[in-house]
PDB file of N, CA and C in Angstrom:
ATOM      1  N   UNK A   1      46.464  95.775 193.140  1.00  0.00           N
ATOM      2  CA  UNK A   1      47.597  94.974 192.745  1.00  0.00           C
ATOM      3  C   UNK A   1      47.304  94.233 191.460  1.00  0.00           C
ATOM      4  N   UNK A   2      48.120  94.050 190.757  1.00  0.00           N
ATOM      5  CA  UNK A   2      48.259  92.953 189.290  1.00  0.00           C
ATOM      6  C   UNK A   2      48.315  92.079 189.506  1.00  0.00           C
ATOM      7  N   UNK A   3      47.625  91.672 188.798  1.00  0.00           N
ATOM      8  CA  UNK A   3      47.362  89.949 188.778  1.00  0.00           C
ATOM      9  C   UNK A   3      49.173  89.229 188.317  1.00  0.00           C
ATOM     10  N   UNK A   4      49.476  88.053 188.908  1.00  0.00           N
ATOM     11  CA  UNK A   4      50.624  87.596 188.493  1.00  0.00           C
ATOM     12  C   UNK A   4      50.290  86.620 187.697  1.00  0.00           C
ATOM     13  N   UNK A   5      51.225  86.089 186.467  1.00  0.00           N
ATOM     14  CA  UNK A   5      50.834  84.857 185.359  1.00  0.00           C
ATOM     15  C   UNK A   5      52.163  84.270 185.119  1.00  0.00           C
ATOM     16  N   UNK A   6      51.878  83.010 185.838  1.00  0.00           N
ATOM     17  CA  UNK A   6      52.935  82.113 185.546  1.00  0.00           C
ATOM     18  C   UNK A   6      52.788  81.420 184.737  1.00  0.00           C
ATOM     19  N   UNK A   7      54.003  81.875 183.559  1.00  0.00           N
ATOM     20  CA  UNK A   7      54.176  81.582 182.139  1.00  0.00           C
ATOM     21  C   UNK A   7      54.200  80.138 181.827  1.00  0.00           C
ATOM     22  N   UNK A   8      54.313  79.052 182.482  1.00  0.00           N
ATOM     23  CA  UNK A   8      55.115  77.813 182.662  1.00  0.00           C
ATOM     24  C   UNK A   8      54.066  76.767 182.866  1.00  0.00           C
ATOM     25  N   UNK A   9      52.407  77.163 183.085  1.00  0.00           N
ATOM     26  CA  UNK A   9      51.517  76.978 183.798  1.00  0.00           C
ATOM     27  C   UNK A   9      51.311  76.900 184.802  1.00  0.00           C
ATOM     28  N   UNK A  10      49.692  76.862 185.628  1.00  0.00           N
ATOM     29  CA  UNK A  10      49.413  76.736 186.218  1.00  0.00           C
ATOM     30  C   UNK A  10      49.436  75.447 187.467  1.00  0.00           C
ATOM     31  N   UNK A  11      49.795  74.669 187.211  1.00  0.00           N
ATOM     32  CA  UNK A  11      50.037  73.180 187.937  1.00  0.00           C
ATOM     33  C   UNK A  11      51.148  72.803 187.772  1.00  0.00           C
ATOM     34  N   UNK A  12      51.869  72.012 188.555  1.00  0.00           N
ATOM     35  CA  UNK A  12      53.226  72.121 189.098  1.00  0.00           C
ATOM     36  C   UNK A  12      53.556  70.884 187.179  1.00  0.00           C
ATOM     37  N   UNK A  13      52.512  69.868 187.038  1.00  0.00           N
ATOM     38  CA  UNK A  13      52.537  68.699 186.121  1.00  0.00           C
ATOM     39  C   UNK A  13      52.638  69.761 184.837  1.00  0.00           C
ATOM     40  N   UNK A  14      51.984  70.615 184.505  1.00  0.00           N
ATOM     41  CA  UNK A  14      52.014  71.945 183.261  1.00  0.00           C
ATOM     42  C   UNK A  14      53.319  72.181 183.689  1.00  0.00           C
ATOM     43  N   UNK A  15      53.882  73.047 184.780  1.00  0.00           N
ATOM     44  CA  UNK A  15      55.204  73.280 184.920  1.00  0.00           C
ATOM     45  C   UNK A  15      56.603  72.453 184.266  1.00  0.00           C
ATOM     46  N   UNK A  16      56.335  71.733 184.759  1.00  0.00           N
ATOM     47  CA  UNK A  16      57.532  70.060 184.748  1.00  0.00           C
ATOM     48  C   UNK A  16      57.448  69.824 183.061  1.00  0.00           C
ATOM     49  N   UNK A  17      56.157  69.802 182.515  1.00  0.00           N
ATOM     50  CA  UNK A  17      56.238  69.406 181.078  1.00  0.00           C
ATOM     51  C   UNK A  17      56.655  70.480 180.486  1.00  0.00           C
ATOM     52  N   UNK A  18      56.303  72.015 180.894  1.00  0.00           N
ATOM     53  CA  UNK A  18      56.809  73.187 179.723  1.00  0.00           C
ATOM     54  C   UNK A  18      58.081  73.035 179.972  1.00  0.00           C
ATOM     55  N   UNK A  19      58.801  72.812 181.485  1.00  0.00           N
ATOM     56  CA  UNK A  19      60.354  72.998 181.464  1.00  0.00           C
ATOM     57  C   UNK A  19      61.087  72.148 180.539  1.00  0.00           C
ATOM     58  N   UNK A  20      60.069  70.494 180.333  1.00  0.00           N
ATOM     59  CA  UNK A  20      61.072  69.617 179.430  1.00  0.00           C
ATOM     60  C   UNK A  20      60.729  70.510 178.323  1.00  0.00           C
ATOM     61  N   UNK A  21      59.712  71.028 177.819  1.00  0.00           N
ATOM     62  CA  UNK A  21      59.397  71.322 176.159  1.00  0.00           C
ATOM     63  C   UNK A  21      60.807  72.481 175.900  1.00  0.00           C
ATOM     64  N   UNK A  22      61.251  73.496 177.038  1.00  0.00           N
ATOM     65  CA  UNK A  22      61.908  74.083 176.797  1.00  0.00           C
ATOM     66  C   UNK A  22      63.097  73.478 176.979  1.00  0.00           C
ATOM     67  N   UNK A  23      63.787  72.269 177.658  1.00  0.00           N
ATOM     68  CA  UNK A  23      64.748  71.964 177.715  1.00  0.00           C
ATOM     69  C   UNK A  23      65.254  71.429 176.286  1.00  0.00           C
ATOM     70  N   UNK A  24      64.008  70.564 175.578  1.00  0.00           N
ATOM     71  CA  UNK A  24      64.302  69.595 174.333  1.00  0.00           C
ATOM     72  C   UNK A  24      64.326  70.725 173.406  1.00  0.00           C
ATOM     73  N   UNK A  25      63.706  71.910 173.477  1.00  0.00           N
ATOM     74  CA  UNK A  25      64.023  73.169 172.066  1.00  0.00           C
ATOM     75  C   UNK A  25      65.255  73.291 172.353  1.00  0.00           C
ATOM     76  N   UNK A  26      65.514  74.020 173.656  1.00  0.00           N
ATOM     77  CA  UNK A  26      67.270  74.284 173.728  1.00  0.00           C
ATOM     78  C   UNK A  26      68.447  73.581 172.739  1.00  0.00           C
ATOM     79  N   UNK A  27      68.120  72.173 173.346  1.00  0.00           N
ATOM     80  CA  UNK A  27      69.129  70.926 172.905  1.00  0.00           C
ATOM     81  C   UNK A  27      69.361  70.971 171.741  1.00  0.00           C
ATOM     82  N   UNK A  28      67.870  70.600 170.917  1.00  0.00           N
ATOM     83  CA  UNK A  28      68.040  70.296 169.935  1.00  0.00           C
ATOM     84  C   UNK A  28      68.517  71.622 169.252  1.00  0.00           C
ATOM     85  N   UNK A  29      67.391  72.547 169.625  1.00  0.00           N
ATOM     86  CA  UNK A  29      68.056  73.946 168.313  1.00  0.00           C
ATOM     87  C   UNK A  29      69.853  74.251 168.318  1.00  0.00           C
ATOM     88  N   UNK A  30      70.013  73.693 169.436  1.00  0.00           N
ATOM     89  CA  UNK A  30      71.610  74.276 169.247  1.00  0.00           C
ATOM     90  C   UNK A  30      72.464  72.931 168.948  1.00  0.00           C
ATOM     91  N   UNK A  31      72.057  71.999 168.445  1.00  0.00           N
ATOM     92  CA  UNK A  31      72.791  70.777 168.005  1.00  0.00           C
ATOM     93  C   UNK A  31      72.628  71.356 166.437  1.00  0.00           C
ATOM     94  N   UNK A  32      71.245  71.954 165.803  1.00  0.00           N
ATOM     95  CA  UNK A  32      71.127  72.069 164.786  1.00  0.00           C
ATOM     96  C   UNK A  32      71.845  73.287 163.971  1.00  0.00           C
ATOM     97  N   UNK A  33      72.266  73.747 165.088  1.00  0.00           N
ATOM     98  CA  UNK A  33      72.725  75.389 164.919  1.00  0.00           C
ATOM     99  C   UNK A  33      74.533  74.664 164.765  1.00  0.00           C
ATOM    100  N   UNK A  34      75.174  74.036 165.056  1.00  0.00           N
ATOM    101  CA  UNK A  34      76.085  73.134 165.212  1.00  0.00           C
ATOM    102  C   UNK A  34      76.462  72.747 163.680  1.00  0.00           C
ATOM    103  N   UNK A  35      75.472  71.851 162.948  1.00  0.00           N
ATOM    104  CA  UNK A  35      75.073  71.207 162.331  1.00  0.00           C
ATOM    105  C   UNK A  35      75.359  72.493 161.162  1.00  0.00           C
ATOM    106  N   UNK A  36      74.056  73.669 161.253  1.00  0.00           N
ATOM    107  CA  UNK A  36      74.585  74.269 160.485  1.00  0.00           C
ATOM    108  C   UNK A  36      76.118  75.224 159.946  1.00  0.00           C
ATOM    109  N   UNK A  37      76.487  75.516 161.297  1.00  0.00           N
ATOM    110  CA  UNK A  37      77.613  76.139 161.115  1.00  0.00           C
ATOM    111  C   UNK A  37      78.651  75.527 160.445  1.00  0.00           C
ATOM    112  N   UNK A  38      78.410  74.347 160.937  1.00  0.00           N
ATOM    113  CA  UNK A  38      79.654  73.797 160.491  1.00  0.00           C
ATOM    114  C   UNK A  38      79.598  73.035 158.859  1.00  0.00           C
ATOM    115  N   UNK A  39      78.211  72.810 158.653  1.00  0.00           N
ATOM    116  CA  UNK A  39      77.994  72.756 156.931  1.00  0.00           C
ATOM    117  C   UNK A  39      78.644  74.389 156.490  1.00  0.00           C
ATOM    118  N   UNK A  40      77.984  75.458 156.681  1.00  0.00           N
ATOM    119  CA  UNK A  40      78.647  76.741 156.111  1.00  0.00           C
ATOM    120  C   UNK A  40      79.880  76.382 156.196  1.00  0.00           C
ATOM    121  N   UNK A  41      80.735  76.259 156.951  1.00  0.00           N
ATOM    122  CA  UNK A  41      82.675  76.851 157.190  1.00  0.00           C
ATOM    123  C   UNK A  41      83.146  75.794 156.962  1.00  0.00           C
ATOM    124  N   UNK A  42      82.734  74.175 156.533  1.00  0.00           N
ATOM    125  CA  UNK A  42      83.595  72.967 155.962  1.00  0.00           C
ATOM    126  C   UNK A  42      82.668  72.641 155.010  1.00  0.00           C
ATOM    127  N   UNK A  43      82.197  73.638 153.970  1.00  0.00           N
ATOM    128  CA  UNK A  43      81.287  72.709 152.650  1.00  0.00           C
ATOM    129  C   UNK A  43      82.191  71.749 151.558  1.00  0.00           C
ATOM    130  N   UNK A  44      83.202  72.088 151.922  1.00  0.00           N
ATOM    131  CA  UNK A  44      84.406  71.227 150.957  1.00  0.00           C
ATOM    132  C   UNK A  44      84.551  69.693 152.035  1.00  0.00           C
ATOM    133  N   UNK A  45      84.422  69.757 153.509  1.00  0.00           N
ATOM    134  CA  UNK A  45      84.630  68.441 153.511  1.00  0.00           C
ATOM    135  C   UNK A  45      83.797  67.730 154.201  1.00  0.00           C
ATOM    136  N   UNK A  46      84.272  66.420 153.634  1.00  0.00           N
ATOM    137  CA  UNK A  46      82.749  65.185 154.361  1.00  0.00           C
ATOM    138  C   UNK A  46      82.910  64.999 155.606  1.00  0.00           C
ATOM    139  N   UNK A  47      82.189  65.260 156.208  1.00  0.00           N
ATOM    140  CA  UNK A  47      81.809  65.636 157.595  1.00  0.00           C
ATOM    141  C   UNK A  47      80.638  64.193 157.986  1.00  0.00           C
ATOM    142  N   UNK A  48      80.615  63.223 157.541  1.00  0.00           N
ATOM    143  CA  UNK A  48      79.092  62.286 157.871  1.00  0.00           C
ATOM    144  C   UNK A  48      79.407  61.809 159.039  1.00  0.00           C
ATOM    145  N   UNK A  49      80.606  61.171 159.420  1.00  0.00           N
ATOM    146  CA  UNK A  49      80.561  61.003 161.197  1.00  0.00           C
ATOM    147  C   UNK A  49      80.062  61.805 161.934  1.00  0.00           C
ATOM    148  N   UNK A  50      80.641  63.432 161.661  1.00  0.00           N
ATOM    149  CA  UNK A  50      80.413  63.912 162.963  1.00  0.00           C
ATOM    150  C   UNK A  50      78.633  64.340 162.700  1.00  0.00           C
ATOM    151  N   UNK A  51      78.399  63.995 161.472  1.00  0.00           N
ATOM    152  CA  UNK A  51      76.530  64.407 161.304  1.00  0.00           C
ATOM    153  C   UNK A  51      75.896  63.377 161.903  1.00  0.00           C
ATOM    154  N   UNK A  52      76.710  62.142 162.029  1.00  0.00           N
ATOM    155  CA  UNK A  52      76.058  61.119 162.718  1.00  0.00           C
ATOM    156  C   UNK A  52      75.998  61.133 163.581  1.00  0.00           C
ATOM    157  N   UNK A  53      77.349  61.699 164.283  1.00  0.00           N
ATOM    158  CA  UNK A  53      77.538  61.790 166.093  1.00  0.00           C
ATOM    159  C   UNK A  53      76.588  63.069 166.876  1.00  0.00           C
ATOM    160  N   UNK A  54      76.386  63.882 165.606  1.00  0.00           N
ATOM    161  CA  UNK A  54      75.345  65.328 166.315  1.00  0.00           C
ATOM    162  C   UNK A  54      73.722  64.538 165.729  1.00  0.00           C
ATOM    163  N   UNK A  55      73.230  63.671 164.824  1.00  0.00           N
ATOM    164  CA  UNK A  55      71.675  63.142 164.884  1.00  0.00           C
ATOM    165  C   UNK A  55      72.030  62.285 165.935  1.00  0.00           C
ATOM    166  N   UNK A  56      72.885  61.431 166.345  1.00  0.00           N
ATOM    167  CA  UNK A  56      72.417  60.878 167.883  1.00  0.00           C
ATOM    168  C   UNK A  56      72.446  61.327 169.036  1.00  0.00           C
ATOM    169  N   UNK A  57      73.074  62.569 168.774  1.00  0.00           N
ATOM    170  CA  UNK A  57      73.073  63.313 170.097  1.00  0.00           C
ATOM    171  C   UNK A  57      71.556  64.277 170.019  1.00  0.00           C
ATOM    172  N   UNK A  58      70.823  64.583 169.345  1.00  0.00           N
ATOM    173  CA  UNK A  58      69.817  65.153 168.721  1.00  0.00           C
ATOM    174  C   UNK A  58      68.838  64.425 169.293  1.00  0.00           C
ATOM    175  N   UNK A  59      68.504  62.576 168.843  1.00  0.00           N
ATOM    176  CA  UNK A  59      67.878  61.504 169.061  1.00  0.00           C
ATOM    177  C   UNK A  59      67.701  61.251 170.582  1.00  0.00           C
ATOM    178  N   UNK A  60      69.439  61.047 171.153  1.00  0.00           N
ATOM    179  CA  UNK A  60      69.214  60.972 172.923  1.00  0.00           C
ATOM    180  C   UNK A  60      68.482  62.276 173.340  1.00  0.00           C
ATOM    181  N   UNK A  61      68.641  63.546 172.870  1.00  0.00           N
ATOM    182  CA  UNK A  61      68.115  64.319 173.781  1.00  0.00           C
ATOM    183  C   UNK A  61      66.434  64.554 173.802  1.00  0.00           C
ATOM    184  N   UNK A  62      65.857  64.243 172.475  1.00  0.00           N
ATOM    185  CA  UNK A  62      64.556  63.825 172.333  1.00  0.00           C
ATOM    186  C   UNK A  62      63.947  62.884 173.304  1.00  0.00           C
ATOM    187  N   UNK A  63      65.169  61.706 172.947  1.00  0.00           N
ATOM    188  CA  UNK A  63      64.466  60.596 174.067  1.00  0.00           C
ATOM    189  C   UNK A  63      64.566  60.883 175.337  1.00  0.00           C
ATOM    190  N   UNK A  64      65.410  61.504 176.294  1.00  0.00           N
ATOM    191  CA  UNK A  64      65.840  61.437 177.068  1.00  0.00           C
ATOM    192  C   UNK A  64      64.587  62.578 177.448  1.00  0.00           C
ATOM    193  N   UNK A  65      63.771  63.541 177.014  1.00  0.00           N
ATOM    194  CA  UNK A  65      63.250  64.667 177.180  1.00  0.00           C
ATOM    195  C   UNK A  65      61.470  63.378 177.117  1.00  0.00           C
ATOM    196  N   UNK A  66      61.669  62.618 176.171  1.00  0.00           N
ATOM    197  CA  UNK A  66      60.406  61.916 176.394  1.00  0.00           C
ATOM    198  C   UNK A  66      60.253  61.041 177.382  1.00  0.00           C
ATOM    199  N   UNK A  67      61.494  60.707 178.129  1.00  0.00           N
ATOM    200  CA  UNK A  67      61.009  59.826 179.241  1.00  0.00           C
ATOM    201  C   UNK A  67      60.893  60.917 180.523  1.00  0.00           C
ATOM    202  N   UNK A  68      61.508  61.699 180.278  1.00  0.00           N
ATOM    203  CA  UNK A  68      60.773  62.845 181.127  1.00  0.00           C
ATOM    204  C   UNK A  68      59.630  63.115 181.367  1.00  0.00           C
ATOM    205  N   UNK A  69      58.896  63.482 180.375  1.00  0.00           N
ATOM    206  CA  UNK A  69      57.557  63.562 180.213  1.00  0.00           C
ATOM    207  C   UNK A  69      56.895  62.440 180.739  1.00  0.00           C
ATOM    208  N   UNK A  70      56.966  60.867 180.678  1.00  0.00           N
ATOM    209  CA  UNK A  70      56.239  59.614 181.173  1.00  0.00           C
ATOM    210  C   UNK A  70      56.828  59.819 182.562  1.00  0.00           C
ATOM    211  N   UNK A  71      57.912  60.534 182.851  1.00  0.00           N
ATOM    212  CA  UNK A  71      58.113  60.530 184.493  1.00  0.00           C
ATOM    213  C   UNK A  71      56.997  60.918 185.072  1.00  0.00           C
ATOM    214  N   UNK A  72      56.895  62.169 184.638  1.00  0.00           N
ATOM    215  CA  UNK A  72      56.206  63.144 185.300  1.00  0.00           C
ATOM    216  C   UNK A  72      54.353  62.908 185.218  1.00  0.00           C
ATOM    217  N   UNK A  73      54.239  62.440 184.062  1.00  0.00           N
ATOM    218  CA  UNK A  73      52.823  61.877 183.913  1.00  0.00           C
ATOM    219  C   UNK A  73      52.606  60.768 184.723  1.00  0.00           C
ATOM    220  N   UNK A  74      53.830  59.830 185.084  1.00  0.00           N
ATOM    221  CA  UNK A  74      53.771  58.908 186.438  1.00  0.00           C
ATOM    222  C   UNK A  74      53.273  59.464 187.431  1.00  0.00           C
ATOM    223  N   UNK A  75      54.058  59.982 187.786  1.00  0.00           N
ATOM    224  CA  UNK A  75      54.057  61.000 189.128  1.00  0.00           C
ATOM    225  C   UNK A  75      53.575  61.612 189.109  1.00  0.00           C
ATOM    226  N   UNK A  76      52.503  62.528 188.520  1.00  0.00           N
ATOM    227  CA  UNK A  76      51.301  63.867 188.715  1.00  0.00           C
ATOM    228  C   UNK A  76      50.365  62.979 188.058  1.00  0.00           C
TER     229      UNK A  76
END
């Protein structure tokens, strides 16, 4: 039989932290993907609110992904 390798690590505390690392890439890459699209298809107009309203939504999900991490370093 083959050996099995759980991608995510080995310890449930490795687990919990790769899931936030992958949750905070998700977030953010697709806030940025957002960000860009919408610079391409409105380069004619000023858009700075809603760049403000997608870096704080960018910011919470960072933070919100770092108190994750102190959860879990609590708790494991």
């Amino acid at each position: 039989m083959g050996k099995t390798v759980n991608i995510l690590g080995d310890t449930a505390k490795e687990q919990w932290l790769n899931v936030i690392g992958i949750y905070e890439l998700c977030i953010c890459e697709n806030i940025k993907s957002v960000v860009k699209a919408f610079e391409h298809d409105n380069s004619d107009f000023d858009w700075e609110d809603e760049a403000t309203a997608l870096e704080k939504a960018e910011r919470a999900a960072r933070d919100f992904a770092d108190e994750m991490r102190r959860l879990v370093e609590g708790v494991m």
